[in-house]
PDB file of N, CA and C in Angstrom:
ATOM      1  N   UNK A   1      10.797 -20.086 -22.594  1.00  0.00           N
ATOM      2  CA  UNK A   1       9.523 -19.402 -22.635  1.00  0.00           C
ATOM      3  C   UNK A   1       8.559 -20.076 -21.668  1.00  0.00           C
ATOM      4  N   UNK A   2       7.620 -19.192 -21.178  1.00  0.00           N
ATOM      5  CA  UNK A   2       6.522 -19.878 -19.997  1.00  0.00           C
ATOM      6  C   UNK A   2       5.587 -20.303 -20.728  1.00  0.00           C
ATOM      7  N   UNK A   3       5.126 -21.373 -20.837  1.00  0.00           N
ATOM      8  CA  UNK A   3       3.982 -21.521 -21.853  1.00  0.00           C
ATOM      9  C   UNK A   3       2.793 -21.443 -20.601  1.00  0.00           C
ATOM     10  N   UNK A   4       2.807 -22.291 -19.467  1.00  0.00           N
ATOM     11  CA  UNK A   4       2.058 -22.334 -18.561  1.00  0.00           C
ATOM     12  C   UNK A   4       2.266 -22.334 -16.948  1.00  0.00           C
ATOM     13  N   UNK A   5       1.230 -22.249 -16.222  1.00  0.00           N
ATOM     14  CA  UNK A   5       1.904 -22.169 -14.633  1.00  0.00           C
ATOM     15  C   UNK A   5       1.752 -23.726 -14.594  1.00  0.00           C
ATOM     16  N   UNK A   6       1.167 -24.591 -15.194  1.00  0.00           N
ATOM     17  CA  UNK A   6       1.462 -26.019 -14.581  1.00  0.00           C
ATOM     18  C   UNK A   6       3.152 -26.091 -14.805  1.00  0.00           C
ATOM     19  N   UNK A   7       3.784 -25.893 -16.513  1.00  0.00           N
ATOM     20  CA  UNK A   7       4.947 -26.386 -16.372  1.00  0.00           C
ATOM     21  C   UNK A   7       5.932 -25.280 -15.878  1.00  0.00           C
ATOM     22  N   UNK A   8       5.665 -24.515 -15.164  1.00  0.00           N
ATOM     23  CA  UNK A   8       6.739 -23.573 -14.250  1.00  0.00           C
ATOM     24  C   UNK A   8       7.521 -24.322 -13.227  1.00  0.00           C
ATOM     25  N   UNK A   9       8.795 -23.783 -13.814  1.00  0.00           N
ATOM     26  CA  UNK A   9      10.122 -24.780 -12.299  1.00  0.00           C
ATOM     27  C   UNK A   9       9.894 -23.419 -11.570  1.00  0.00           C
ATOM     28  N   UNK A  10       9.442 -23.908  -9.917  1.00  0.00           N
ATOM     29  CA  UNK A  10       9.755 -23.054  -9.315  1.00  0.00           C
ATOM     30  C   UNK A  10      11.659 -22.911  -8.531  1.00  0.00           C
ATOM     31  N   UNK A  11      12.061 -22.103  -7.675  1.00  0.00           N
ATOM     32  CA  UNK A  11      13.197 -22.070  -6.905  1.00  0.00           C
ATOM     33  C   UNK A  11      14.193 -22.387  -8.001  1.00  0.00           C
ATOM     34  N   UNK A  12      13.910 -21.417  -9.028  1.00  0.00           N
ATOM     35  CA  UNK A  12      15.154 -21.329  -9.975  1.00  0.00           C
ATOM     36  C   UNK A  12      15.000 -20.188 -10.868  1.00  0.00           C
ATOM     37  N   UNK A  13      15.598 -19.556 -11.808  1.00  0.00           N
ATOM     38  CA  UNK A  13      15.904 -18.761 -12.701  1.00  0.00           C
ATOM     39  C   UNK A  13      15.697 -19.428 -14.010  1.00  0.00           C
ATOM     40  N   UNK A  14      14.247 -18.606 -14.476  1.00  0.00           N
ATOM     41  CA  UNK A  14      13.680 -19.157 -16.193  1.00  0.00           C
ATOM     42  C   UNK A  14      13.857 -18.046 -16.967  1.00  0.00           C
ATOM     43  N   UNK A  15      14.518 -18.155 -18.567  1.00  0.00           N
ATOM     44  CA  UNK A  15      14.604 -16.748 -19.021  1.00  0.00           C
ATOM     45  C   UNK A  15      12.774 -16.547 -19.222  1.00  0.00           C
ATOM     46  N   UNK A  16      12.424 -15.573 -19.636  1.00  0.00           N
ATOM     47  CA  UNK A  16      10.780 -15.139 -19.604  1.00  0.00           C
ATOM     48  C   UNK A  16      10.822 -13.579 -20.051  1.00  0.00           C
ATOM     49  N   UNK A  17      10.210 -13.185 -20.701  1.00  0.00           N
ATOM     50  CA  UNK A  17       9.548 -11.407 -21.002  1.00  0.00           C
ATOM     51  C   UNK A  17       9.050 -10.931 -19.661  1.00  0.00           C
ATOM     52  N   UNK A  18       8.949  -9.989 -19.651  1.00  0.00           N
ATOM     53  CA  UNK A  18       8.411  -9.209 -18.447  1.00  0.00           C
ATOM     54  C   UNK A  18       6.564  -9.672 -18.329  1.00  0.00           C
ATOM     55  N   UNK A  19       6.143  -9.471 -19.711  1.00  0.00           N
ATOM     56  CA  UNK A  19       4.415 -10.251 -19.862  1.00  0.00           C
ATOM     57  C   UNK A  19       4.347 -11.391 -19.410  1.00  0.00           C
ATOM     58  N   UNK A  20       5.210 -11.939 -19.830  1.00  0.00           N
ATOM     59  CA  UNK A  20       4.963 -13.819 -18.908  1.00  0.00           C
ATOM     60  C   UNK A  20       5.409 -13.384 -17.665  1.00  0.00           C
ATOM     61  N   UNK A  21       6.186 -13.020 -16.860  1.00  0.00           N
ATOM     62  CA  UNK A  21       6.121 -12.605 -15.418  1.00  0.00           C
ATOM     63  C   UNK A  21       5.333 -12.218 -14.750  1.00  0.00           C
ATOM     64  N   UNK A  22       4.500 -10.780 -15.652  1.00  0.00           N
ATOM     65  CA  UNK A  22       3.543 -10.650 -15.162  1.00  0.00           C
ATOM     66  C   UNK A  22       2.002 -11.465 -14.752  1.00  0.00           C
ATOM     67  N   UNK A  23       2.127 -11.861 -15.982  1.00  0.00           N
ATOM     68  CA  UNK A  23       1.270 -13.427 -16.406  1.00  0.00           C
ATOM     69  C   UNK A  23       1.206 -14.001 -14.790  1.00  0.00           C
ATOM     70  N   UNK A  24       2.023 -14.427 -15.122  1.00  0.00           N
ATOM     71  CA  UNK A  24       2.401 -15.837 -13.703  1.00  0.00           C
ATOM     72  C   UNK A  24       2.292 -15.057 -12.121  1.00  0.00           C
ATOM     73  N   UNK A  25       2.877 -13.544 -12.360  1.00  0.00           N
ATOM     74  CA  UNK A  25       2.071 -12.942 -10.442  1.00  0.00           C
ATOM     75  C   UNK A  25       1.048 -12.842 -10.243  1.00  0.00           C
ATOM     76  N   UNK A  26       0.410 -12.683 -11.676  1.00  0.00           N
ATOM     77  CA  UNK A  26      -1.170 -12.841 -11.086  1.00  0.00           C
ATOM     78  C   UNK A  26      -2.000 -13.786 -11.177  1.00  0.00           C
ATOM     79  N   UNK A  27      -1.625 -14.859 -11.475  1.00  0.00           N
ATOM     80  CA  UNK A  27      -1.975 -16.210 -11.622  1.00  0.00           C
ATOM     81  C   UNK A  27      -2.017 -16.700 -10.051  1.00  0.00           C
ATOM     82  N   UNK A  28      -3.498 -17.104  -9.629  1.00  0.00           N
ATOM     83  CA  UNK A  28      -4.209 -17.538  -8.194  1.00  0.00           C
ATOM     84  C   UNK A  28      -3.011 -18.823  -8.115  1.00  0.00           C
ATOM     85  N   UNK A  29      -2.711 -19.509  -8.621  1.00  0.00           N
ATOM     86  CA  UNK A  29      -1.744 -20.850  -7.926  1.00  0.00           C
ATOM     87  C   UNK A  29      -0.695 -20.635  -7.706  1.00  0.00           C
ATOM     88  N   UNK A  30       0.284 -19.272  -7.618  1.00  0.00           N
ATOM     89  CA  UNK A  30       1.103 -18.667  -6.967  1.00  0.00           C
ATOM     90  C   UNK A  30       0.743 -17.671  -6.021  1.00  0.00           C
ATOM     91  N   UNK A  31      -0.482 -17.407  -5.317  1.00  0.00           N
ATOM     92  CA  UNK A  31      -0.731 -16.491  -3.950  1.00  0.00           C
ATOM     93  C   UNK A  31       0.188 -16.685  -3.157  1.00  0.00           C
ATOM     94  N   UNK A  32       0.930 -17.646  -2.575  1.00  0.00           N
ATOM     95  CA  UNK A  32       1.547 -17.679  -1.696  1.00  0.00           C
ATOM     96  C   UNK A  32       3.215 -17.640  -1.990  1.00  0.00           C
ATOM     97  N   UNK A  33       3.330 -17.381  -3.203  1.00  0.00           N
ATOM     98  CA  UNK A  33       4.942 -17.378  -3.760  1.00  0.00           C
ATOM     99  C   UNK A  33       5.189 -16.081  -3.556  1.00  0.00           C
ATOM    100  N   UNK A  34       6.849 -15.646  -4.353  1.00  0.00           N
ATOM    101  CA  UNK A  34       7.445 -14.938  -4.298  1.00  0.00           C
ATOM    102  C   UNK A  34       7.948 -14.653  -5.537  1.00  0.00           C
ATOM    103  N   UNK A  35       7.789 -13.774  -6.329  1.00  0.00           N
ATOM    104  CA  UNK A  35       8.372 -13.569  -7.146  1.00  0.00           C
ATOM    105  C   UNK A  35       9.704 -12.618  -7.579  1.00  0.00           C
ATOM    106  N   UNK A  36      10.443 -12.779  -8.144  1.00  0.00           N
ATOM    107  CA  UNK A  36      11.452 -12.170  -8.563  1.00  0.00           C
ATOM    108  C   UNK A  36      11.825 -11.973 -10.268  1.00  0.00           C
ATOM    109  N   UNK A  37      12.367 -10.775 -10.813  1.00  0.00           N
ATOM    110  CA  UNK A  37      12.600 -11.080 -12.002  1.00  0.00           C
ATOM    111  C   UNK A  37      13.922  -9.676 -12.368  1.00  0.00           C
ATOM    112  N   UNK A  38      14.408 -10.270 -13.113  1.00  0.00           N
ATOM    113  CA  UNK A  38      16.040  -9.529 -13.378  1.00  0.00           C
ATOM    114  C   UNK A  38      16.571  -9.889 -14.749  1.00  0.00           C
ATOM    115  N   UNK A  39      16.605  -8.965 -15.371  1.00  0.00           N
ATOM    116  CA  UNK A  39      17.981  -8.985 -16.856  1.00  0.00           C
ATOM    117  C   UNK A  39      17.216 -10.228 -17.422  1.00  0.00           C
ATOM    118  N   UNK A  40      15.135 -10.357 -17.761  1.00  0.00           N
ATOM    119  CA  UNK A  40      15.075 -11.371 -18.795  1.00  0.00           C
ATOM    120  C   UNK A  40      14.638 -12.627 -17.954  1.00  0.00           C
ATOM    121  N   UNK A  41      15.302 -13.027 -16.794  1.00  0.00           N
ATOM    122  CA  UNK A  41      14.709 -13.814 -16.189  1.00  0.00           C
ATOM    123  C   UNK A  41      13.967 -13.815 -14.961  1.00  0.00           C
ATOM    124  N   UNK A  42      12.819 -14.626 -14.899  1.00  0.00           N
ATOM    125  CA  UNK A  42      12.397 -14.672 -13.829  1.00  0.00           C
ATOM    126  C   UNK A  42      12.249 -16.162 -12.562  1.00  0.00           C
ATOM    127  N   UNK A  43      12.319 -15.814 -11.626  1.00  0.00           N
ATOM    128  CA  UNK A  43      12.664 -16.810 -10.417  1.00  0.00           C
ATOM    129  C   UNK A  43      11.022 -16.859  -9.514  1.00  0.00           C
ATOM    130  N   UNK A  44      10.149 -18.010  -9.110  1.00  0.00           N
ATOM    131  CA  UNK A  44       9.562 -17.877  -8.503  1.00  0.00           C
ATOM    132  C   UNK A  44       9.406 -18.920  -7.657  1.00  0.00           C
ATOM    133  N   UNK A  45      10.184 -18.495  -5.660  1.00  0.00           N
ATOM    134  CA  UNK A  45       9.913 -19.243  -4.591  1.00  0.00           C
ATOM    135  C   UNK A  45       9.111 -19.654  -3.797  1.00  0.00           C
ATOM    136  N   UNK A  46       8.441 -20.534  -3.346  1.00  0.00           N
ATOM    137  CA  UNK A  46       7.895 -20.926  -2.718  1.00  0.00           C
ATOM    138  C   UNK A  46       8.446 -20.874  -1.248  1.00  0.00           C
ATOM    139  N   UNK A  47       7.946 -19.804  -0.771  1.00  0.00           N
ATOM    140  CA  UNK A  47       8.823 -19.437   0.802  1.00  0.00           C
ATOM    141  C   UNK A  47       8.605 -20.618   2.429  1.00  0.00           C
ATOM    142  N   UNK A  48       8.920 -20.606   2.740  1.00  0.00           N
ATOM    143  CA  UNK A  48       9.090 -21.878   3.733  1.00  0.00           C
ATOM    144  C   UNK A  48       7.925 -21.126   4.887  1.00  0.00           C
ATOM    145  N   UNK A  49       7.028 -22.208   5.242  1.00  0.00           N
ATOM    146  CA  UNK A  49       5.665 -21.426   6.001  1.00  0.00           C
ATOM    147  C   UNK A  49       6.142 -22.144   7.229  1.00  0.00           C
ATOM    148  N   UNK A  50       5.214 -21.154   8.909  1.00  0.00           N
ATOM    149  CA  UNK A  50       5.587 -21.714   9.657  1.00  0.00           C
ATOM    150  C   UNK A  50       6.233 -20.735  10.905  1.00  0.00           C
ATOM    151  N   UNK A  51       6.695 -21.653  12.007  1.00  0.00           N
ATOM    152  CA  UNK A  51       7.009 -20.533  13.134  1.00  0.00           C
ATOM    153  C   UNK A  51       8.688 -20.681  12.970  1.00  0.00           C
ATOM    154  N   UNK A  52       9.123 -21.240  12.590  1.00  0.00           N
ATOM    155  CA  UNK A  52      10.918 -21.217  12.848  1.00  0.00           C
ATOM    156  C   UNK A  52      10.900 -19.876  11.854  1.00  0.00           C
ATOM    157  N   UNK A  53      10.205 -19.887  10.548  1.00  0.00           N
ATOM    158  CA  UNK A  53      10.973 -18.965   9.429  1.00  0.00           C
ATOM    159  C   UNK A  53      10.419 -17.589   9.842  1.00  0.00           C
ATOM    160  N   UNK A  54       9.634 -17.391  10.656  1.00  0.00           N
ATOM    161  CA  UNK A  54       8.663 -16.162  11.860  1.00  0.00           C
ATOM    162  C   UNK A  54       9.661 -15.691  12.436  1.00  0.00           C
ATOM    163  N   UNK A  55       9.713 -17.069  13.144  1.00  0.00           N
ATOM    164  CA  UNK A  55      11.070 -16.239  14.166  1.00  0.00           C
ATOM    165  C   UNK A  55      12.312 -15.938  13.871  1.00  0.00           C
ATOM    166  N   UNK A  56      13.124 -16.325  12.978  1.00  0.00           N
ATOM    167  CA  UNK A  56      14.124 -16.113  12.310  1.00  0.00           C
ATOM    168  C   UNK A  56      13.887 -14.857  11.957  1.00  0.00           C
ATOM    169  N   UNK A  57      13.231 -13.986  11.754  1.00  0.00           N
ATOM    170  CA  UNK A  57      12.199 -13.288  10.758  1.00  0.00           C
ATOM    171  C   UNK A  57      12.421 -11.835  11.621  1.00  0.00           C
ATOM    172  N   UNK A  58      11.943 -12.231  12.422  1.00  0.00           N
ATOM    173  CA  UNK A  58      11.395 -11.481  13.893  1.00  0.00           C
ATOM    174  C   UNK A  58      12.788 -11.060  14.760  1.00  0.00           C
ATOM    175  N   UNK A  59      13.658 -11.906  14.936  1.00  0.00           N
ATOM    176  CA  UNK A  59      15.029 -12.092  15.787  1.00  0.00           C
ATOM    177  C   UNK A  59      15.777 -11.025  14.458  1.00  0.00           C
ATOM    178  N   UNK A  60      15.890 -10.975  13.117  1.00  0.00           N
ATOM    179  CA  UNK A  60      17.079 -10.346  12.227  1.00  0.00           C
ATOM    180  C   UNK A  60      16.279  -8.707  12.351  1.00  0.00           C
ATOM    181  N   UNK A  61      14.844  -8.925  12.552  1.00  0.00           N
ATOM    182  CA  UNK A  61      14.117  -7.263  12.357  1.00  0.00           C
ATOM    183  C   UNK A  61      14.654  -6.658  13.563  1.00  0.00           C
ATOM    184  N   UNK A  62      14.712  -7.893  14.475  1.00  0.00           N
ATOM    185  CA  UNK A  62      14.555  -6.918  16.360  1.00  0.00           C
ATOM    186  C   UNK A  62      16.477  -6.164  15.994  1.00  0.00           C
ATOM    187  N   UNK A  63      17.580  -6.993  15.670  1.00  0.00           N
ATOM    188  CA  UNK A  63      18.747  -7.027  15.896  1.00  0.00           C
ATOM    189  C   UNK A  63      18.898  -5.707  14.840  1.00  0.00           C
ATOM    190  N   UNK A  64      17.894  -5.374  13.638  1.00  0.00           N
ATOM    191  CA  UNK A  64      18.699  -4.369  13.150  1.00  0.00           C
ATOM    192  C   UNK A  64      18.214  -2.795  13.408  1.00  0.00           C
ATOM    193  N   UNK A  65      16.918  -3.027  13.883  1.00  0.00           N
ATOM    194  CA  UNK A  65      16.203  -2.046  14.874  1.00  0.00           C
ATOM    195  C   UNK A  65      16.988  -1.731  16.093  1.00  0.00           C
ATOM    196  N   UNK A  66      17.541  -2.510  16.801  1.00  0.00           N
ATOM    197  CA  UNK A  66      18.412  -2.424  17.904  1.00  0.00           C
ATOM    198  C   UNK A  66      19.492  -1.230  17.433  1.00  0.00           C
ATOM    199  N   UNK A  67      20.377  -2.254  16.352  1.00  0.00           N
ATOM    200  CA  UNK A  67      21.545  -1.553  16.348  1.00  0.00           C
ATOM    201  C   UNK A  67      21.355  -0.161  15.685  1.00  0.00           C
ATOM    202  N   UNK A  68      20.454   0.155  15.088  1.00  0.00           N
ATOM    203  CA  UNK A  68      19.677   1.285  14.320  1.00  0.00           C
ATOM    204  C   UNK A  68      19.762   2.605  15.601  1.00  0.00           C
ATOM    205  N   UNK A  69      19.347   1.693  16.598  1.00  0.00           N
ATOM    206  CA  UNK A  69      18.798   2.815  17.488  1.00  0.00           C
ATOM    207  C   UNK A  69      19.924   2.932  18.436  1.00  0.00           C
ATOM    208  N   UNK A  70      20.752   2.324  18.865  1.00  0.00           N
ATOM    209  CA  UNK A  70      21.936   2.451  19.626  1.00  0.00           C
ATOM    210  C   UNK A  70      22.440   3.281  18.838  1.00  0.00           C
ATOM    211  N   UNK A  71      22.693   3.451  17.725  1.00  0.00           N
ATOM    212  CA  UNK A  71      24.179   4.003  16.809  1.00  0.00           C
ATOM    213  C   UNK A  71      23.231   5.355  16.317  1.00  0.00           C
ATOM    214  N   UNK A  72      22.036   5.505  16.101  1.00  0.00           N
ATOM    215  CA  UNK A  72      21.483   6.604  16.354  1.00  0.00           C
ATOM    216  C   UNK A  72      20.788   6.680  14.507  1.00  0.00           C
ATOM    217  N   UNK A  73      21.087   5.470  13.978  1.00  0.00           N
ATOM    218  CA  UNK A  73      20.515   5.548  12.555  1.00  0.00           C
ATOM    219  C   UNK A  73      19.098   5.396  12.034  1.00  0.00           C
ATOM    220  N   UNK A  74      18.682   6.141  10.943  1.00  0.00           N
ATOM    221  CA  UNK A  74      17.511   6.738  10.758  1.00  0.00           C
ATOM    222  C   UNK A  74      16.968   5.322   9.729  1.00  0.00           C
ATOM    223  N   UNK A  75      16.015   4.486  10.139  1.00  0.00           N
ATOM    224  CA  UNK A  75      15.866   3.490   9.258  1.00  0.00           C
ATOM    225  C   UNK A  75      14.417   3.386   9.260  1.00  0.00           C
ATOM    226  N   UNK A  76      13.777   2.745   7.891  1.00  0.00           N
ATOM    227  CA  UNK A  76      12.373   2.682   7.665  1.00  0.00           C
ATOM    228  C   UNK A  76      12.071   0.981   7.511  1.00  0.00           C
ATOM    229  N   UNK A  77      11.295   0.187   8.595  1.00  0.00           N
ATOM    230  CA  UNK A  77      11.415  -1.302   7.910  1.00  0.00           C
ATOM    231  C   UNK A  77      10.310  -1.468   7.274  1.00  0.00           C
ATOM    232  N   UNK A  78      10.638  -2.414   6.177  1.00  0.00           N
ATOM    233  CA  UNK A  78       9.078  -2.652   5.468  1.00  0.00           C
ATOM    234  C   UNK A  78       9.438  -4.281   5.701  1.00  0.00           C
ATOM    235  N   UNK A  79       8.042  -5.388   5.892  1.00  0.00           N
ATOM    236  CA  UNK A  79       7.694  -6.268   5.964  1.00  0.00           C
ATOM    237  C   UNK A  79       7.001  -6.930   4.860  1.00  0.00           C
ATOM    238  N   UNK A  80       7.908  -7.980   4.021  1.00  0.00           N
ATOM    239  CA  UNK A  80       6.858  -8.659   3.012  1.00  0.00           C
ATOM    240  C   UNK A  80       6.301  -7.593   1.807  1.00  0.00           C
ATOM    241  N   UNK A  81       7.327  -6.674   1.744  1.00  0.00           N
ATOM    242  CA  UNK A  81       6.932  -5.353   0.454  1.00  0.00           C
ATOM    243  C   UNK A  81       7.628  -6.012  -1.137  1.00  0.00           C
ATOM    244  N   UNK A  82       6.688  -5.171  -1.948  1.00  0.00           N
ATOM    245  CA  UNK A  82       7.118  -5.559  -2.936  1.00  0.00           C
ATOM    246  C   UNK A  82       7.602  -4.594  -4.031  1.00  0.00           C
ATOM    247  N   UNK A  83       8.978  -4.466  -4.216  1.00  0.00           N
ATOM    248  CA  UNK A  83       9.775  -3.417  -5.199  1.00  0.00           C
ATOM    249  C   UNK A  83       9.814  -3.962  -6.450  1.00  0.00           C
ATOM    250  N   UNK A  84       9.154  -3.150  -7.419  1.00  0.00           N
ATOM    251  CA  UNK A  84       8.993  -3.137  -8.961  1.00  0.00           C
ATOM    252  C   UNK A  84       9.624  -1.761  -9.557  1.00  0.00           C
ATOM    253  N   UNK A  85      10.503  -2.462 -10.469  1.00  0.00           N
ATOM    254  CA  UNK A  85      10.443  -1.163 -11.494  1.00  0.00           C
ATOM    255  C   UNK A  85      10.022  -1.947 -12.785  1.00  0.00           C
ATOM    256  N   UNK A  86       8.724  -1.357 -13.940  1.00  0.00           N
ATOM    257  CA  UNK A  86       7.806  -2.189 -14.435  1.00  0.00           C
ATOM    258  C   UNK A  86       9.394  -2.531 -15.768  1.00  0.00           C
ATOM    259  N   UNK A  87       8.832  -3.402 -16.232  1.00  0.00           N
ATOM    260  CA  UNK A  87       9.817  -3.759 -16.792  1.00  0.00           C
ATOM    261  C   UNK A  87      11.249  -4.630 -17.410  1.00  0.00           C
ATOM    262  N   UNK A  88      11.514  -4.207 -15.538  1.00  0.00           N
ATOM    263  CA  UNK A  88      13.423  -4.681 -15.558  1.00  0.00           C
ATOM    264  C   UNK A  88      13.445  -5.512 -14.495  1.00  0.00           C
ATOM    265  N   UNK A  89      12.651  -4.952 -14.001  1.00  0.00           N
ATOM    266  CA  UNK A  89      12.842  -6.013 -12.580  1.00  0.00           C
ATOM    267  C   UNK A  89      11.838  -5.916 -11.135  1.00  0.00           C
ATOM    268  N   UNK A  90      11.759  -6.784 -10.537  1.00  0.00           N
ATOM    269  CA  UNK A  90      10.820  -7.109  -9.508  1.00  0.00           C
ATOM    270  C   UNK A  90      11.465  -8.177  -8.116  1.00  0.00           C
ATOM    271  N   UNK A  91      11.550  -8.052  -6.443  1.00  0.00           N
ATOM    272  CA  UNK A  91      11.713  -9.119  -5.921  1.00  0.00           C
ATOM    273  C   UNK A  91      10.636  -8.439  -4.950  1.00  0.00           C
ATOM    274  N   UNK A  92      10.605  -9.472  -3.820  1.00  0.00           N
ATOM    275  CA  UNK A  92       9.555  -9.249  -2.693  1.00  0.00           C
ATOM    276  C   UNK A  92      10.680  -9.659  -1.598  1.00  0.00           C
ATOM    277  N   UNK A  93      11.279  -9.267  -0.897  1.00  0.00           N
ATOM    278  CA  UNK A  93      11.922  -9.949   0.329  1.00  0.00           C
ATOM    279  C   UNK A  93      11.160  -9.961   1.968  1.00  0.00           C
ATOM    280  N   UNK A  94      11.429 -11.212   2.596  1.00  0.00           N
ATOM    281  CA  UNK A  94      10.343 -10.867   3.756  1.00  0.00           C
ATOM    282  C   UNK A  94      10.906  -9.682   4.492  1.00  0.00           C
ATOM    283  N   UNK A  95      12.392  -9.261   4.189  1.00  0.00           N
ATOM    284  CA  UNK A  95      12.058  -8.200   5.326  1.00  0.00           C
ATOM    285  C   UNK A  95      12.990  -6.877   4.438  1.00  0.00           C
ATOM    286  N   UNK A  96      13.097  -5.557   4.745  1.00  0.00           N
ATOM    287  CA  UNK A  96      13.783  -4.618   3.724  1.00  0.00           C
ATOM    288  C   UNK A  96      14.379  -3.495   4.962  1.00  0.00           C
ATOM    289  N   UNK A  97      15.002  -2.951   3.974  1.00  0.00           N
ATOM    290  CA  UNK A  97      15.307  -1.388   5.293  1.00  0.00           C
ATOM    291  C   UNK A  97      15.327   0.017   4.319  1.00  0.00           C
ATOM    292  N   UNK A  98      15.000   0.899   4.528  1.00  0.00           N
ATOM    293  CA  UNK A  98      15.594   1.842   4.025  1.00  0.00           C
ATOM    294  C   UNK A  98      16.474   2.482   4.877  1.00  0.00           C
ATOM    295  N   UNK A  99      17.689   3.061   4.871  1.00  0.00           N
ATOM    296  CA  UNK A  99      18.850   3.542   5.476  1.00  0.00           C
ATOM    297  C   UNK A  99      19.523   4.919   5.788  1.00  0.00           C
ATOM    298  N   UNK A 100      19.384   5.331   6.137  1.00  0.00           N
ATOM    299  CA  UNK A 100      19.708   7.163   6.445  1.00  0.00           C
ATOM    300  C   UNK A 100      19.176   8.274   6.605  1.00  0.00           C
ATOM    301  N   UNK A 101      19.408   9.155   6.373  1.00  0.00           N
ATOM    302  CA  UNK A 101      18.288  10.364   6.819  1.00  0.00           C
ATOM    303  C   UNK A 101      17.232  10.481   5.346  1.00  0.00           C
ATOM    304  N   UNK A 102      17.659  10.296   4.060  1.00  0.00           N
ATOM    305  CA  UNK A 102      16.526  10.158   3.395  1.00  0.00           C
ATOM    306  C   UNK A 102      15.694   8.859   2.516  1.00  0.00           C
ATOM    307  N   UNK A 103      14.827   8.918   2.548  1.00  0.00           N
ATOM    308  CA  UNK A 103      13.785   7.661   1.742  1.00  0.00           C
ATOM    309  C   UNK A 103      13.707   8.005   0.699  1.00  0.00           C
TER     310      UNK A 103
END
């Protein structure tokens, strides 16, 4: 159980209710985290700041935009979005795609 954001392990998997998850995303001393939550538990990372994890970032968006557009595939990128279904589950990834002719 989360009792508080002081004693939260981050960069791991805590079991938690969906209310304590919620609890803790909107809690100001995680602005800069990431949250995730699945089947009961929730995970919250502290993402690596900076220009290497940019460019890493930047180089996997350009390469799948590329091959997207050579091969003639219909793709939507989102940057730093965040997918919820309320409930069951939640992640934020820095980068996403949607894939084919429909969204």
């Amino acid at each position: 159980m989360v009792t508080s954001p002081t004693q939260m392990t981050t960069d791991t998997w805590v079991k938690a209710s969906w209310e304590e998850f919620m609890e803790l995303a909107d809690d100001k001393t995680y602005v800069d985290s990431r949250f995730y939550y699945d089947k009961g538990q929730l995970r919250i990372e502290m993402p690596p700041i900076g220009s290497s994890h940019s460019q890493d970032n930047n180089i996997i968006a350009n390469v799948i935009n590329l091959y997207a557009t050579v091969n003639n595939i219909r793709i939507k990128g989102l940057v730093n979005g965040s997918f919820r279904k309320p409930g069951l589950r939640e992640f934020q990834p820095d980068l996403a795609f949607y894939i084919g002719s429909e969204f």
